[in-house]
C-alpha atoms as a PDB file:
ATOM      1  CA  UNK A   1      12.887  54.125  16.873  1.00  0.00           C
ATOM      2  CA  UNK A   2      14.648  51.747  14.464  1.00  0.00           C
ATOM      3  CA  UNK A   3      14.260  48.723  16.094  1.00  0.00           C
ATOM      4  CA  UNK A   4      10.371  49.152  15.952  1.00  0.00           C
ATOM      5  CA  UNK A   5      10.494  50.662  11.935  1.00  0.00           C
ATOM      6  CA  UNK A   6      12.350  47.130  11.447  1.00  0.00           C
ATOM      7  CA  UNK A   7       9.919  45.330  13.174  1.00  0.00           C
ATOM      8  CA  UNK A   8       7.051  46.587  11.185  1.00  0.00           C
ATOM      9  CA  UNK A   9       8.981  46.406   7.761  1.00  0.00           C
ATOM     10  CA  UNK A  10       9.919  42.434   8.547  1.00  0.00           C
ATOM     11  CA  UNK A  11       5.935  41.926   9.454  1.00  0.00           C
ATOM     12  CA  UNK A  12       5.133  43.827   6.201  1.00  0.00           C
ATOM     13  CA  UNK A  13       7.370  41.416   4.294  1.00  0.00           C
ATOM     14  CA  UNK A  14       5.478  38.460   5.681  1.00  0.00           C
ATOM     15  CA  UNK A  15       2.315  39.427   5.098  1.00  0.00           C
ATOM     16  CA  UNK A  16       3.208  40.311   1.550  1.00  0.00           C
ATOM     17  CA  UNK A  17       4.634  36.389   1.122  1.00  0.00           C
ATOM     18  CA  UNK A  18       1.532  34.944   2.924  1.00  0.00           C
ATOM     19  CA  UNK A  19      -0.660  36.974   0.664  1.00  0.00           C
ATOM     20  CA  UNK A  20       1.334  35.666  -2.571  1.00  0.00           C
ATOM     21  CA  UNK A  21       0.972  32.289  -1.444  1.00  0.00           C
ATOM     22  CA  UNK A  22      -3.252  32.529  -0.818  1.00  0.00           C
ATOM     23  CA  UNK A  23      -2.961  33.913  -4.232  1.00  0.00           C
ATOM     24  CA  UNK A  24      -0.924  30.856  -5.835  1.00  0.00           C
ATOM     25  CA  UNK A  25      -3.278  28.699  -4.046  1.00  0.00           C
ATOM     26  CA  UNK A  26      -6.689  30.127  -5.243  1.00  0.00           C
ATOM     27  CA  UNK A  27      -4.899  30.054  -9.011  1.00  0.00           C
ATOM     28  CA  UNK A  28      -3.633  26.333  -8.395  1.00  0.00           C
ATOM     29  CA  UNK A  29      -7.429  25.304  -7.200  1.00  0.00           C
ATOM     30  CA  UNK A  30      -9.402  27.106 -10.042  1.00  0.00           C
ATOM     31  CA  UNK A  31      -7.124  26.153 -12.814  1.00  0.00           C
ATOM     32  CA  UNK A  32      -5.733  28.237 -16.170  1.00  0.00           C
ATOM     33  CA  UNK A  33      -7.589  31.127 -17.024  1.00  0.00           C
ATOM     34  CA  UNK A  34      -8.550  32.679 -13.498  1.00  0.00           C
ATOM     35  CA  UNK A  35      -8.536  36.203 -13.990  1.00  0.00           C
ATOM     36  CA  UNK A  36      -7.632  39.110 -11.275  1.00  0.00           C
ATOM     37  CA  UNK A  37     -11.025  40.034 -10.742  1.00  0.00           C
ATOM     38  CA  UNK A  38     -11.837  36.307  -9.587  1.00  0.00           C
ATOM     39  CA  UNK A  39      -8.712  36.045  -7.653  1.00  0.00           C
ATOM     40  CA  UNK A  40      -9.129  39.577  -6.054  1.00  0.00           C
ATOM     41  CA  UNK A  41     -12.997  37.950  -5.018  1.00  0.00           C
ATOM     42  CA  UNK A  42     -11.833  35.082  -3.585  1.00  0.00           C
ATOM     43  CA  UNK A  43      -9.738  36.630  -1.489  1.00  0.00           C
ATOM     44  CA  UNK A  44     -11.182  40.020  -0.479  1.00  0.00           C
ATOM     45  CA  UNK A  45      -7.871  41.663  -2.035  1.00  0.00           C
ATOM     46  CA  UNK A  46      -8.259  45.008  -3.445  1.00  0.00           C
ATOM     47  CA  UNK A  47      -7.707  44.733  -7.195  1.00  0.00           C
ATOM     48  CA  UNK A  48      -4.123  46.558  -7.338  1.00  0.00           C
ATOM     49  CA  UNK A  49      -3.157  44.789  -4.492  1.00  0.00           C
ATOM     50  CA  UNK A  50      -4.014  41.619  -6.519  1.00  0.00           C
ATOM     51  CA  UNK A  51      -2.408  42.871  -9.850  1.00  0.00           C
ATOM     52  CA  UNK A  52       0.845  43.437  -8.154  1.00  0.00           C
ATOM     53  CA  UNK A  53       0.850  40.003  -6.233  1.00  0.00           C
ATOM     54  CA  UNK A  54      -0.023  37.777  -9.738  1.00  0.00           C
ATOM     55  CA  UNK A  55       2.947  40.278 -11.532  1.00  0.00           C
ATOM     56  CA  UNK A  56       5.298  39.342  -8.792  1.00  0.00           C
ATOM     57  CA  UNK A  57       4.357  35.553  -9.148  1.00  0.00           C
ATOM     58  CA  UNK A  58       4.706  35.794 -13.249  1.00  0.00           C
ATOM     59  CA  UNK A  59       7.810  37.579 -12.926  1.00  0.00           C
ATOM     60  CA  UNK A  60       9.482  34.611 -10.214  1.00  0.00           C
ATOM     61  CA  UNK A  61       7.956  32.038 -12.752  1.00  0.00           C
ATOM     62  CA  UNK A  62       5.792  30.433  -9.941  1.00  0.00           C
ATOM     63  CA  UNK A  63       2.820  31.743 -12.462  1.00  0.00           C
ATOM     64  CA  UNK A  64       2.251  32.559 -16.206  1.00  0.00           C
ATOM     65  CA  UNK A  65      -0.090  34.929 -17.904  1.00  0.00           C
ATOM     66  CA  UNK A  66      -2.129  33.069 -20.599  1.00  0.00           C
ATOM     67  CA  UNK A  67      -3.092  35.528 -23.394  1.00  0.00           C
ATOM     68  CA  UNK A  68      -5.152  32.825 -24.925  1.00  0.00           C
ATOM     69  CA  UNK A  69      -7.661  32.267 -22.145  1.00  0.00           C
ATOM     70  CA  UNK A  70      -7.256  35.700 -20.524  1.00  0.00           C
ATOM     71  CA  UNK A  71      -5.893  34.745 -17.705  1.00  0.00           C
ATOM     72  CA  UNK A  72      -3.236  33.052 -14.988  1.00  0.00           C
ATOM     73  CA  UNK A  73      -2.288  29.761 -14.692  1.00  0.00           C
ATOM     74  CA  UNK A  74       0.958  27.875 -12.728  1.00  0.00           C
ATOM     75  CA  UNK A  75       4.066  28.568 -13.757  1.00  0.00           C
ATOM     76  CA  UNK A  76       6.887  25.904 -14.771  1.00  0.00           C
ATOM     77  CA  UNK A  77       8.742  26.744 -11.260  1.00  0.00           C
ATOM     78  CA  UNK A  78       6.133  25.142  -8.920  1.00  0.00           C
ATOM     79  CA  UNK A  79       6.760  21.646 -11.370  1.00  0.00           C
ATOM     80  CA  UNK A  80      10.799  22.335 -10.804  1.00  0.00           C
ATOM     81  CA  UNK A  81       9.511  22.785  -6.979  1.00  0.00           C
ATOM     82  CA  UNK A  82       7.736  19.260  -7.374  1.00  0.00           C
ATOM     83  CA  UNK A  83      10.962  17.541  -8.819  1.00  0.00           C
ATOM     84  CA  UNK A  84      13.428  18.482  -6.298  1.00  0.00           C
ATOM     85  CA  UNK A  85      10.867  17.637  -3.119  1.00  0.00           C
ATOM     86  CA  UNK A  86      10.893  14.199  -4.964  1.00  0.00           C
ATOM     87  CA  UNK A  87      13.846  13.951  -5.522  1.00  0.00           C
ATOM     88  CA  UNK A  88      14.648  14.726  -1.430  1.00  0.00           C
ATOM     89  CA  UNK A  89      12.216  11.893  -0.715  1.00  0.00           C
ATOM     90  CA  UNK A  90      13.719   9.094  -3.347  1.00  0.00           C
ATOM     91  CA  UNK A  91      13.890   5.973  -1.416  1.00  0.00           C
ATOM     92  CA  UNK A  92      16.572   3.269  -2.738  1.00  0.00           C
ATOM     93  CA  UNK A  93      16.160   0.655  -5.623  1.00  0.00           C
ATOM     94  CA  UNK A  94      16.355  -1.498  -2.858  1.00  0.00           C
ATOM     95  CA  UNK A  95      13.424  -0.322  -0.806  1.00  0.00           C
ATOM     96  CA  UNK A  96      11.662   0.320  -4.389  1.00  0.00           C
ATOM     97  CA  UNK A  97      11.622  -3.454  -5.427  1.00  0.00           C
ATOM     98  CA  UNK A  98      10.732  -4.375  -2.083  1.00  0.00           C
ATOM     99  CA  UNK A  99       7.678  -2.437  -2.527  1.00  0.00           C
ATOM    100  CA  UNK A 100       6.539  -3.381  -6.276  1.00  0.00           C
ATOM    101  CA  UNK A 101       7.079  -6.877  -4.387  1.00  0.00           C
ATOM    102  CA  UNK A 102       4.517  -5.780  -1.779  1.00  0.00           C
ATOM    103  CA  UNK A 103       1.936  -4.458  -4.515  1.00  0.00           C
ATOM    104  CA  UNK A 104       2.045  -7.711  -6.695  1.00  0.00           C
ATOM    105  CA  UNK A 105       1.881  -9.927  -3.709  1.00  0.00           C
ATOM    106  CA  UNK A 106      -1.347  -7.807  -2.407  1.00  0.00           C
ATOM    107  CA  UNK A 107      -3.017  -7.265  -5.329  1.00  0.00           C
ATOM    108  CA  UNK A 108      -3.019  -3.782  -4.125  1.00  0.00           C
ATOM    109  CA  UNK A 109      -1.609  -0.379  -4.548  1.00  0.00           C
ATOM    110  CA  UNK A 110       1.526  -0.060  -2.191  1.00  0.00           C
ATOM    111  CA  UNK A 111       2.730   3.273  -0.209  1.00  0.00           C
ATOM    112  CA  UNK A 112       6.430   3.556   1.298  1.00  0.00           C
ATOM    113  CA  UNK A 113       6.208   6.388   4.213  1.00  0.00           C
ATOM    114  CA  UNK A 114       8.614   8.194   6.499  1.00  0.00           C
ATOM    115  CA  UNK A 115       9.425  10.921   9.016  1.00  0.00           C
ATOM    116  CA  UNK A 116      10.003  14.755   7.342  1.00  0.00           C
ATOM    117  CA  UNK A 117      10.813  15.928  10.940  1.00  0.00           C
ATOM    118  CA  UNK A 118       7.370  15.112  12.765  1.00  0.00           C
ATOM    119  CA  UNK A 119       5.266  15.063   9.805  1.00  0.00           C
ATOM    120  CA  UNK A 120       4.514  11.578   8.038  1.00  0.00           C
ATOM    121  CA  UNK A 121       5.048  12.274   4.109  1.00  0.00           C
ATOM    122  CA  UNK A 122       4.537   9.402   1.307  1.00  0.00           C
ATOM    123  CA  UNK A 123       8.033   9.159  -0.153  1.00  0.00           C
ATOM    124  CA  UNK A 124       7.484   6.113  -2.516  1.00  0.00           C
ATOM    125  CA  UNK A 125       3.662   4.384  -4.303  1.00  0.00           C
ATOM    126  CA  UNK A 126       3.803   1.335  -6.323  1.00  0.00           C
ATOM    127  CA  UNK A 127       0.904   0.757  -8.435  1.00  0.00           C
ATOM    128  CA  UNK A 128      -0.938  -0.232 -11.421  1.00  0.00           C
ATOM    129  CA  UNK A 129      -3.867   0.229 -13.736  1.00  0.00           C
ATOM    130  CA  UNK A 130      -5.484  -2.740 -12.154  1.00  0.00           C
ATOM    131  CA  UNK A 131      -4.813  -1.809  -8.364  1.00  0.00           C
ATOM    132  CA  UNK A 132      -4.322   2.082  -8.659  1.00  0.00           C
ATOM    133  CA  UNK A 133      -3.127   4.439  -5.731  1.00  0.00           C
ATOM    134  CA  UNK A 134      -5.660   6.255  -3.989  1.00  0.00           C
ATOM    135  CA  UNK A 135      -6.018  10.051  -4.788  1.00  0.00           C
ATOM    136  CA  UNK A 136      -4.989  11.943  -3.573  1.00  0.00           C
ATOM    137  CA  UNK A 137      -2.086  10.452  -2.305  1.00  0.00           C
ATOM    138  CA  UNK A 138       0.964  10.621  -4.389  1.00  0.00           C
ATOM    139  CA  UNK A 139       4.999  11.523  -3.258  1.00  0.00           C
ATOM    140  CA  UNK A 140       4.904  14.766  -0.868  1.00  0.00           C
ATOM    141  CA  UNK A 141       1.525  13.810   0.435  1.00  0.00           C
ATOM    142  CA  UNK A 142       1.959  15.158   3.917  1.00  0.00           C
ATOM    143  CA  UNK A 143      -2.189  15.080   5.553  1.00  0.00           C
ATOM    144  CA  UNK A 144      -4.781  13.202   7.180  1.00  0.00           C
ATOM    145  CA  UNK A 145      -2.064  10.956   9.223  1.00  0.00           C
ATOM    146  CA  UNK A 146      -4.283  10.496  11.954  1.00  0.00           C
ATOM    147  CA  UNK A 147      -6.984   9.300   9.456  1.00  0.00           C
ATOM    148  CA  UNK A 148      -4.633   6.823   7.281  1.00  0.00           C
ATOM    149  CA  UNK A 149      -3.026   3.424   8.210  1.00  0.00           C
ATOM    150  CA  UNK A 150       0.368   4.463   7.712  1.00  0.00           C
ATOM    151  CA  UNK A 151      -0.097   7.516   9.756  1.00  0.00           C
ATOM    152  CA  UNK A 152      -1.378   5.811  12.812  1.00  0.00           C
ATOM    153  CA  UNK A 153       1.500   3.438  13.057  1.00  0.00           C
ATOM    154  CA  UNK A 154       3.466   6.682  12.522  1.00  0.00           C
ATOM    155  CA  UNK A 155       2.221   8.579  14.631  1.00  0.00           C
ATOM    156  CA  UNK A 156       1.974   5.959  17.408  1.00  0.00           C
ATOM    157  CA  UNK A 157       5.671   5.992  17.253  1.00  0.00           C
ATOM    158  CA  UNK A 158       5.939   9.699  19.045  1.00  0.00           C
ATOM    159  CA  UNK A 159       6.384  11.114  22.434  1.00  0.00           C
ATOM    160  CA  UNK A 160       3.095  12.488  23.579  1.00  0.00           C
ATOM    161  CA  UNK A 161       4.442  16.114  23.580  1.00  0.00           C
ATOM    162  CA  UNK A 162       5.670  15.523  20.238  1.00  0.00           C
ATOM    163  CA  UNK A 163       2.096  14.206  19.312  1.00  0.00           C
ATOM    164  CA  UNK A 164       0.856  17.227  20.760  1.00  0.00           C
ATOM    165  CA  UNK A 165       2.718  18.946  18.715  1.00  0.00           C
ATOM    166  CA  UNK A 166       2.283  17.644  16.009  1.00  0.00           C
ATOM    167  CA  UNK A 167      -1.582  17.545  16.027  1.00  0.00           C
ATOM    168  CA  UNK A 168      -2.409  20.311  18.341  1.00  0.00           C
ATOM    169  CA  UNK A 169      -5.219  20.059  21.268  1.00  0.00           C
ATOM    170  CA  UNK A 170      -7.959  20.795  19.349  1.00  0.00           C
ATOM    171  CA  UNK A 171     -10.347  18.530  17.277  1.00  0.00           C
ATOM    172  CA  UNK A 172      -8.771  17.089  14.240  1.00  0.00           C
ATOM    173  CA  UNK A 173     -10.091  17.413  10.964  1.00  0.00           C
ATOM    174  CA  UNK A 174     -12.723  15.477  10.083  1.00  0.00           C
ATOM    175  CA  UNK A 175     -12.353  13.773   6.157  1.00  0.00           C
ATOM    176  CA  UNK A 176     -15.397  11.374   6.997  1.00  0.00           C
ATOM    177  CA  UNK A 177     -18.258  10.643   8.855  1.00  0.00           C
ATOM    178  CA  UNK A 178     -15.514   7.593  10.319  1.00  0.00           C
ATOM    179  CA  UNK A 179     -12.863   9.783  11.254  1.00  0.00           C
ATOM    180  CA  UNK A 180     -11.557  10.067  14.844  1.00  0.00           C
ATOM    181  CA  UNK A 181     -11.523  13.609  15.870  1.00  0.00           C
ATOM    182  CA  UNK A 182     -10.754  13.466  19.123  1.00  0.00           C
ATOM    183  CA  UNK A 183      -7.576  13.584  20.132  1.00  0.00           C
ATOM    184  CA  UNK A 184      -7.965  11.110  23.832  1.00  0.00           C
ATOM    185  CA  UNK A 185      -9.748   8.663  21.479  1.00  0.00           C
ATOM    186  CA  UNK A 186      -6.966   9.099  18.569  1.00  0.00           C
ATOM    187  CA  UNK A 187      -4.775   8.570  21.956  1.00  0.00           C
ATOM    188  CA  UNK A 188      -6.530   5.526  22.547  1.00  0.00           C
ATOM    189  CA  UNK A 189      -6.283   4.129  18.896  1.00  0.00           C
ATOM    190  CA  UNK A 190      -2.855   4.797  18.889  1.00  0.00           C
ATOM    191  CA  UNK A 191      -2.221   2.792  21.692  1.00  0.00           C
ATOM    192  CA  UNK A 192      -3.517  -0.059  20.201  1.00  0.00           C
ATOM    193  CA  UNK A 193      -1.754   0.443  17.008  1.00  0.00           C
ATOM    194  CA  UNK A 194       1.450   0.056  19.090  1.00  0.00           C
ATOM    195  CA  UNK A 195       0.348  -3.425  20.684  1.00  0.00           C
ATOM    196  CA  UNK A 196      -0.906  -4.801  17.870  1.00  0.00           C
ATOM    197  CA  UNK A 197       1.953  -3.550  15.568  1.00  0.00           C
ATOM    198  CA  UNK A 198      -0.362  -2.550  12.746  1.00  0.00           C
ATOM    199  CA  UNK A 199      -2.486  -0.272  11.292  1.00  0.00           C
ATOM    200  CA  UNK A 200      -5.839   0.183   9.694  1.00  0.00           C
ATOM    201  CA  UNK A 201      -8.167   2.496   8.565  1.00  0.00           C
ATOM    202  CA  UNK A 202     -11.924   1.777   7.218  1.00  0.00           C
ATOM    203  CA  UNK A 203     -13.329   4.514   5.471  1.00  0.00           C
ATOM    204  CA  UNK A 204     -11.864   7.222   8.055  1.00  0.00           C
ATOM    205  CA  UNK A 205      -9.949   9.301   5.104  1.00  0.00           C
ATOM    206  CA  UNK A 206     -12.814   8.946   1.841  1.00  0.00           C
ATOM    207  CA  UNK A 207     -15.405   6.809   1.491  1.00  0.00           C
ATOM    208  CA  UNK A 208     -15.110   3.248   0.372  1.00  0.00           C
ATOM    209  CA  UNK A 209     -11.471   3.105   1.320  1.00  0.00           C
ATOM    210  CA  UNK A 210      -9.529   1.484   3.398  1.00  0.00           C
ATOM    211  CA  UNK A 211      -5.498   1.160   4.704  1.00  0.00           C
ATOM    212  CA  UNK A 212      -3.493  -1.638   6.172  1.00  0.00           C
ATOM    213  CA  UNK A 213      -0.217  -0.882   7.361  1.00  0.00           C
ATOM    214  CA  UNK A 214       3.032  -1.859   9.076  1.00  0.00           C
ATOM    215  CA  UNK A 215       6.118  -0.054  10.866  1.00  0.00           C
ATOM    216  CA  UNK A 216       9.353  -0.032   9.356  1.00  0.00           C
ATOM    217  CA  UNK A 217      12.082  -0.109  12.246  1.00  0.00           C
ATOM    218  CA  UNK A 218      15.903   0.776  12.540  1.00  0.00           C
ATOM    219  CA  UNK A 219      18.087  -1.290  14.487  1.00  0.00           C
ATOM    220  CA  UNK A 220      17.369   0.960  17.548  1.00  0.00           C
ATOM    221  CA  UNK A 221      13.739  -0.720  17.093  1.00  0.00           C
ATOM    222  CA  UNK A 222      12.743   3.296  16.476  1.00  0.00           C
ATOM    223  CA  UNK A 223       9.856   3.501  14.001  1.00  0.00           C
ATOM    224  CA  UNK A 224      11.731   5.328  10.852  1.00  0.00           C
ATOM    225  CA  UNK A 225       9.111   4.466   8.361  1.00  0.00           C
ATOM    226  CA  UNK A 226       5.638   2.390   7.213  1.00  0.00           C
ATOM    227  CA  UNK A 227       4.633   0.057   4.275  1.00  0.00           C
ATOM    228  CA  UNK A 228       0.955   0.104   3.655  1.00  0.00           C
ATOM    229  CA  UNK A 229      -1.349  -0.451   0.882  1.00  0.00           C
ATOM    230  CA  UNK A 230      -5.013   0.420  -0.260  1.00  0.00           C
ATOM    231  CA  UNK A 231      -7.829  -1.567  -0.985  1.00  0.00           C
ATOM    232  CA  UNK A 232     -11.753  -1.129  -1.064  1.00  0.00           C
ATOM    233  CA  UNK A 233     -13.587  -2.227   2.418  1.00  0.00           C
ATOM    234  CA  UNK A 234     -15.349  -5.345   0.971  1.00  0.00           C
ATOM    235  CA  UNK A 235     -11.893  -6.461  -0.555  1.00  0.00           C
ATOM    236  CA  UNK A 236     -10.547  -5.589   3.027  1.00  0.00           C
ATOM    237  CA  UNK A 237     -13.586  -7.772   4.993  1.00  0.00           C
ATOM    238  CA  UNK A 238     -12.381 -10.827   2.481  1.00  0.00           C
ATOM    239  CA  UNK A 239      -8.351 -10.261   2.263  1.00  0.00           C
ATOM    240  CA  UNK A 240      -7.674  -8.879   5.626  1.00  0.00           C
ATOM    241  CA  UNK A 241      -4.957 -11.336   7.017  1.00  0.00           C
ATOM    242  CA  UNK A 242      -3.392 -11.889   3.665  1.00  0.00           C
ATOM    243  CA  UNK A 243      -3.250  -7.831   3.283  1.00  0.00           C
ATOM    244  CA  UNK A 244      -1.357  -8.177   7.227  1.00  0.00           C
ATOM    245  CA  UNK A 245       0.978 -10.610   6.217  1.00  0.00           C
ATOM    246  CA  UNK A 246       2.139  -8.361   3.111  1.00  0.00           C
ATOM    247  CA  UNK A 247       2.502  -5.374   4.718  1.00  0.00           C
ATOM    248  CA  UNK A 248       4.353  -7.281   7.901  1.00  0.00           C
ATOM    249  CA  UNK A 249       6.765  -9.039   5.496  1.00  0.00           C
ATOM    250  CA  UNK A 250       6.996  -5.507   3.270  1.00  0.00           C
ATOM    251  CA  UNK A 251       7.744  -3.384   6.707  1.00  0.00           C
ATOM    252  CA  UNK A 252      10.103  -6.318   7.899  1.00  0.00           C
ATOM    253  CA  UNK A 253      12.338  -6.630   4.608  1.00  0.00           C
ATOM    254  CA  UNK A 254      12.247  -3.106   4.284  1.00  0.00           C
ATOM    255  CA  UNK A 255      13.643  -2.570   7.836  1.00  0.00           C
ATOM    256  CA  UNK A 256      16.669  -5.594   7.058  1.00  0.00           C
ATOM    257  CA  UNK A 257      17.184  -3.302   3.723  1.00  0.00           C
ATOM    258  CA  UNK A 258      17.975  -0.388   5.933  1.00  0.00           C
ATOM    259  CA  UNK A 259      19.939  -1.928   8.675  1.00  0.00           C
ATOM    260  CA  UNK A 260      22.033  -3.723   5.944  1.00  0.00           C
ATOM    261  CA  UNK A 261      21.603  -7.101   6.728  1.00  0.00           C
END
């Protein structure tokens, strides 16, 4: 009978984490000040239950108790969290100015991608108050790849059971009225990506948005990264090819930077 006592005390020990984790979640959306009761709400918890959870959280530092507004809020550990997942994704000073070259060149905010396993995470933005990144897409942004630029010529870039497993059979989530759900027509798209060795989005991930991108390859011609930027769909419809040729020559220098040459 121990082997099925374990069993149940490991799946009790999951469950505990997954429920600490809706309950960092529902603090992190509703902001400082959520109390229990709210938390307990949202989440159907019974109020003890919920007590013990936010204590747990405080005592890790993942949360803080704010006397002043009655309340929880984040703790300092989820920024310390942020830092070092930044820190993982640091590109070079290299790849860096190639990109700042990209954004003044464009006239647009500029987004340096790669591979985190199979997903497609943002590792580097250059921007400005003028030409400002999209939110919200910042470092560790990890969603929506079949409904960005970046992500499609990405994501065009995998073996279809690697696809598969990375976006499931299902429908995919829609963000838009514009966004392709279905995963034989993302198929499809993708495809094309691949030919045409770029990527674009109009208004698939928000609304009067849109994404150009390029591939970054290694000297094995294996697609290890993207360069894209962001711009509005009318300045898209008037800048299209010169928006192209940045992110080609961004994508191309950025693949030379890697390969050493």
């Amino acid at each position: 009978m121990a082997e099925p006592r374990r069993h149940a005390e490991v799946s009790g020990q999951l469950s505990s984490v997954h429920r600490a984790l809706q309950v960092l979640e529902v603090v992190a959306e509703v902001g400082d000040g959520v109390t229990a009761k709210a938390v307990a709400r949202r989440l159907e918890f019974k109020l003890p239950t919920t007590y013990h959870l936010l204590n747990s959280l405080v005592a890790e530092g993942y949360l803080v108790h704010l006397d002043d507004a009655r309340g929880y809020g984040l703790g300092y550990k989820v920024a310390e969290l942020n830092e070092r997942l930044r820190n993982q994704l640091q590109v070079s000073g290299q790849i860096a100015a190639i990109l700042h070259d990209v954004h003044e060149g464009s006239r647009a905010a500029a987004y340096y991608t790669v591979f985190r396993d199979a997903d497609v995470v943002v590792a580097h933005i250059d921007d400005c108050d003028e030409h400002p990144r999209v939110r919200p897409l910042d470092v560790g942004f990890h969603e929506a790849a079949h409904a960005l630029a970046y992500g499609k010529v990405m994501l065009a870039e995998l073996a279809p059971n690697v696809l598969t497993a990375r976006l499931g059979t299902g429908d995919l989530p829609r963000h838009t009225k514009r966004t392709i759900t279905s995963p034989a027509e993302l198929g499809r798209e993708l495809e094309h990506v691949r030919a045409a060795g770029i990527g674009i989005e109009i208004e698939e991930f928000q609304p009067d948005l849109a994404c150009v991108a390029a591939p970054v390859r290694d000297a094995s011609d294996t697609v290890t990264g993207a360069v894209a930027v962001s711009v509005t769909p009318a300045d898209f419809t008037d800048r299209r090819w010169n928006l192209e040729r940045w992110v080609r020559i961004g994508a191309g220098r950025a693949a030379r930077a890697l390969a050493g040459r």
